[in-house]
N, C-alpha and C. Protein backbone atom coordinates (compact mmCIF):
# COMPACT_ATOMS: atom_id res chain seq x y z
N UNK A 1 94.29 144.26 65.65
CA UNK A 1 93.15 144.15 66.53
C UNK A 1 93.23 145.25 67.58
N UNK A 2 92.31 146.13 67.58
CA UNK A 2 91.84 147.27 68.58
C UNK A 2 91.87 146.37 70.15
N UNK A 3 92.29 147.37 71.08
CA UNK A 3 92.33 146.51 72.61
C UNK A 3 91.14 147.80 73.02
N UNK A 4 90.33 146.95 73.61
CA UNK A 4 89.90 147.95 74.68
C UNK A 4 89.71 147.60 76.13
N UNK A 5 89.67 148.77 76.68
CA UNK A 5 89.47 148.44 78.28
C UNK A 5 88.40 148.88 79.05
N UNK A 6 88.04 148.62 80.42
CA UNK A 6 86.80 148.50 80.54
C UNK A 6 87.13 149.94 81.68
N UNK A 7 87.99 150.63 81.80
CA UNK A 7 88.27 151.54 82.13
C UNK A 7 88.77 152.60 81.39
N UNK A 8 88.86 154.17 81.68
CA UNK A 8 89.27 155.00 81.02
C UNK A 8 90.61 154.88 81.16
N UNK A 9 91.04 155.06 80.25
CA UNK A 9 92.43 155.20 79.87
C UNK A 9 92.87 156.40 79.39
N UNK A 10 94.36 157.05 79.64
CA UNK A 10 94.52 158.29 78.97
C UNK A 10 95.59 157.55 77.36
N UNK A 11 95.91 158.74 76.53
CA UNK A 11 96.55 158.91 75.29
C UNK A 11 98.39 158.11 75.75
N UNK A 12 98.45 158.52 77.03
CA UNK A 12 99.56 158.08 76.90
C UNK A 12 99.68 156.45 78.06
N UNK A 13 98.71 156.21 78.35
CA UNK A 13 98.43 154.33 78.54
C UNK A 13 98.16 153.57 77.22
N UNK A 14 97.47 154.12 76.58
CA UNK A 14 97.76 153.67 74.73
C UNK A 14 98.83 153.45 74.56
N UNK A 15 99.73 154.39 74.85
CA UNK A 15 100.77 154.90 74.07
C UNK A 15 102.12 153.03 74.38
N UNK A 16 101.55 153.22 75.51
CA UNK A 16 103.00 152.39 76.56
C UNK A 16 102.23 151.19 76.11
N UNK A 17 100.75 150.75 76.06
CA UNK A 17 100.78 149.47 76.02
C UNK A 17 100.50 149.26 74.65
N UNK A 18 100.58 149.76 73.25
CA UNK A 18 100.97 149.63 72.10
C UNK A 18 102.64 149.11 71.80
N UNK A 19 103.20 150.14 72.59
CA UNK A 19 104.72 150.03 72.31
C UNK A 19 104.73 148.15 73.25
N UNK A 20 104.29 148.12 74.24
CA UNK A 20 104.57 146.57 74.40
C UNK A 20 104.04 145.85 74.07
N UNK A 21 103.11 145.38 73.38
CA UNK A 21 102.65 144.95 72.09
C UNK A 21 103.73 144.84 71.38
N UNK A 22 103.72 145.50 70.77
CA UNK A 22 104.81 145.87 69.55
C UNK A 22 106.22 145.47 69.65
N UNK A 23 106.63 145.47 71.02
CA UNK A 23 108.29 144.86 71.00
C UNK A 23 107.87 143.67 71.47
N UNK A 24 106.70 142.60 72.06
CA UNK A 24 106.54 141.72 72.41
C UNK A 24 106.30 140.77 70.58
N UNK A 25 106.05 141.53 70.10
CA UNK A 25 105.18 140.85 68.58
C UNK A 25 106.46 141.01 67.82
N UNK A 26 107.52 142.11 68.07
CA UNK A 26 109.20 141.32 67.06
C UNK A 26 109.46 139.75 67.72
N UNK A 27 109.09 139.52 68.83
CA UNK A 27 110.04 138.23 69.27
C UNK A 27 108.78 137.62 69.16
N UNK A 28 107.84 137.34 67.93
CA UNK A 28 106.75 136.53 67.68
C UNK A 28 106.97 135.12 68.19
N UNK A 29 108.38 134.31 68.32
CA UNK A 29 108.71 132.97 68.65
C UNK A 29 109.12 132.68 69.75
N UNK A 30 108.72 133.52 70.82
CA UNK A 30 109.23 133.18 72.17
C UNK A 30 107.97 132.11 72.54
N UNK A 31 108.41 131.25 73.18
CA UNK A 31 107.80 130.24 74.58
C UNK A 31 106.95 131.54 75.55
N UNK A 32 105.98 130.49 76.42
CA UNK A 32 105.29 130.97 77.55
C UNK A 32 106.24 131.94 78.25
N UNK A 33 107.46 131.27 78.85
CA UNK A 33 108.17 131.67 80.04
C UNK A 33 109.14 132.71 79.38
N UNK A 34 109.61 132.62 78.12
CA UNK A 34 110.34 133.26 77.62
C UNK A 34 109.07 134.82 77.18
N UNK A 35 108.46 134.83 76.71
CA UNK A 35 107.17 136.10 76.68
C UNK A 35 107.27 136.63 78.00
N UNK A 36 107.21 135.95 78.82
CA UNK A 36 106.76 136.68 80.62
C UNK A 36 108.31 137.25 80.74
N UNK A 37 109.17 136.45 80.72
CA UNK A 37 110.52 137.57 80.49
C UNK A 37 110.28 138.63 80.05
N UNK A 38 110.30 138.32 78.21
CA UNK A 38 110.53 139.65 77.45
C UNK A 38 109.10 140.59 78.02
N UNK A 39 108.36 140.41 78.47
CA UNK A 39 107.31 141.41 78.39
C UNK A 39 108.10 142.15 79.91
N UNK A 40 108.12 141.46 81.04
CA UNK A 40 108.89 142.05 82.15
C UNK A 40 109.46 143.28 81.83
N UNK A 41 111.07 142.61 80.90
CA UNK A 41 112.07 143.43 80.54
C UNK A 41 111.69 144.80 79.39
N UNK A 42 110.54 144.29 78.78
CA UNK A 42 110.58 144.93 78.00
C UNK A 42 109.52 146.33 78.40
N UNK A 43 108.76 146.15 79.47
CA UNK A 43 107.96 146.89 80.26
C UNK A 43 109.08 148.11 81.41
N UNK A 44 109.94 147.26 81.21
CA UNK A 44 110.60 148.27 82.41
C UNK A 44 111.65 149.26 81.39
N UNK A 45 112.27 148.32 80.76
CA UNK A 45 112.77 149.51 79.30
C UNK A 45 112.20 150.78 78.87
N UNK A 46 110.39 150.44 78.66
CA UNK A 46 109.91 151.52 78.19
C UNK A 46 109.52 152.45 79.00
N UNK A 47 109.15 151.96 80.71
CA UNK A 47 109.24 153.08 81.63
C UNK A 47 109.85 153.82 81.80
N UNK A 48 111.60 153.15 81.87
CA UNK A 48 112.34 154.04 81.76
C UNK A 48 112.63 155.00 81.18
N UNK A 49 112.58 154.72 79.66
CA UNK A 49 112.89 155.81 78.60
C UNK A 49 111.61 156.20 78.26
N UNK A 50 110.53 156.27 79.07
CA UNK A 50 109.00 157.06 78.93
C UNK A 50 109.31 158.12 80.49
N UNK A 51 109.69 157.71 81.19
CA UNK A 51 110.08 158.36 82.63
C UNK A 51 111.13 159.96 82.10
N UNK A 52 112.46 159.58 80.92
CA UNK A 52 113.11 160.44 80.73
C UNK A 52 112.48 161.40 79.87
N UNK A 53 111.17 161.24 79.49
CA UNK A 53 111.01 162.26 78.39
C UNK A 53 110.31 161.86 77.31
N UNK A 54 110.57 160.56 76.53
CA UNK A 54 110.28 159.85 75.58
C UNK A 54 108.83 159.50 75.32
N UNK A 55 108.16 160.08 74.42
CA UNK A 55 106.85 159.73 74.46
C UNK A 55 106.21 159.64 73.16
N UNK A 56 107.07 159.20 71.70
CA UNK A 56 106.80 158.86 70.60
C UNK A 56 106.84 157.48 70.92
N UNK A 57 106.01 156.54 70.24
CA UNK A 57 105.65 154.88 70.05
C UNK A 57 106.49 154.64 69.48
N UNK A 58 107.10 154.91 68.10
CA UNK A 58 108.47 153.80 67.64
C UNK A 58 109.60 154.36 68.25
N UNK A 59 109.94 155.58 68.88
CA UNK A 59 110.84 155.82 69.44
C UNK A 59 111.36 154.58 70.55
N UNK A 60 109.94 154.62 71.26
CA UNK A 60 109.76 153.49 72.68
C UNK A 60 110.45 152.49 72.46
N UNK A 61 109.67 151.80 70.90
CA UNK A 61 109.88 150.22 70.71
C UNK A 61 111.38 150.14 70.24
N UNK A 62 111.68 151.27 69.59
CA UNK A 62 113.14 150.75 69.37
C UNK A 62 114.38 151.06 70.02
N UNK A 63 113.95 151.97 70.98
CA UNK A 63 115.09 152.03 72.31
C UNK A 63 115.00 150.67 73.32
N UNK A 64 113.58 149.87 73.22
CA UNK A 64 113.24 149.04 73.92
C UNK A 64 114.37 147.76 72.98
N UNK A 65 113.96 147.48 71.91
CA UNK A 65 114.34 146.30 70.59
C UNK A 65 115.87 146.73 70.63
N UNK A 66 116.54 147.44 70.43
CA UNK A 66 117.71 147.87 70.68
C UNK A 66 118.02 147.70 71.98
N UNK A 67 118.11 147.76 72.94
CA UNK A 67 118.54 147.37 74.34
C UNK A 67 118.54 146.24 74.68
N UNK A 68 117.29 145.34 74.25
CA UNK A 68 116.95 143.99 74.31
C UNK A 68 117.94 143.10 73.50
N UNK A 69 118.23 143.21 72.53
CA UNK A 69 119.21 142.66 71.62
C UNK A 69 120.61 142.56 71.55
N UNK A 70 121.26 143.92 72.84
CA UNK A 70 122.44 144.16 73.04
C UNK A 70 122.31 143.58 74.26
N UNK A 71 121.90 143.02 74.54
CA UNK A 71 121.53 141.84 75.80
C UNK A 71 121.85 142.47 77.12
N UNK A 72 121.02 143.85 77.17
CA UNK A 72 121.46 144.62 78.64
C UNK A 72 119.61 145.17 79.06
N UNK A 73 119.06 144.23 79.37
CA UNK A 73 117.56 143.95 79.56
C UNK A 73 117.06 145.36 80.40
N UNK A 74 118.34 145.32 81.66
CA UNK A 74 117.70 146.34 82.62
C UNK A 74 117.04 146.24 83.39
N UNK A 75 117.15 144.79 84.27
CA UNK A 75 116.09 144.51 85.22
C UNK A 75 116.45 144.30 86.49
């Protein structure tokens, strides 16, 4: 499903809120409270490694899915 917004957006606000999508939709079985976590953690992951340079989408999600899993969230 296409997202749209009611504002302009550039190529790389796509970019970041695809990738959280995308690492939010591996943990398809999280709870309410447990989603508002992972989306938190998983939002600040990809800033980070979008901040250093990083600006391929599966690159994002799986430096994000990989960090998340080695249980060092980063928050």
């Amino acid at each position: 499903m296409a997202q749209t917004f009611p504002w302009p957006v550039t190529d790389d606000e796509l970019v970041l809120n695809r990738t959280l999508e995308n690492v939010v939709a591996a943990y398809g079985d999280a709870g309410p409270l447990e989603e508002a976590w992972l989306r938190e953690a998983a939002a600040n992951l990809i800033i980070e490694a979008y901040n250093q340079g990083v600006r391929d989408e599966d690159v994002l999600v799986h430096h994000a899915l990989r960090t998340l899993r080695r249980g060092r969230p980063g928050i």
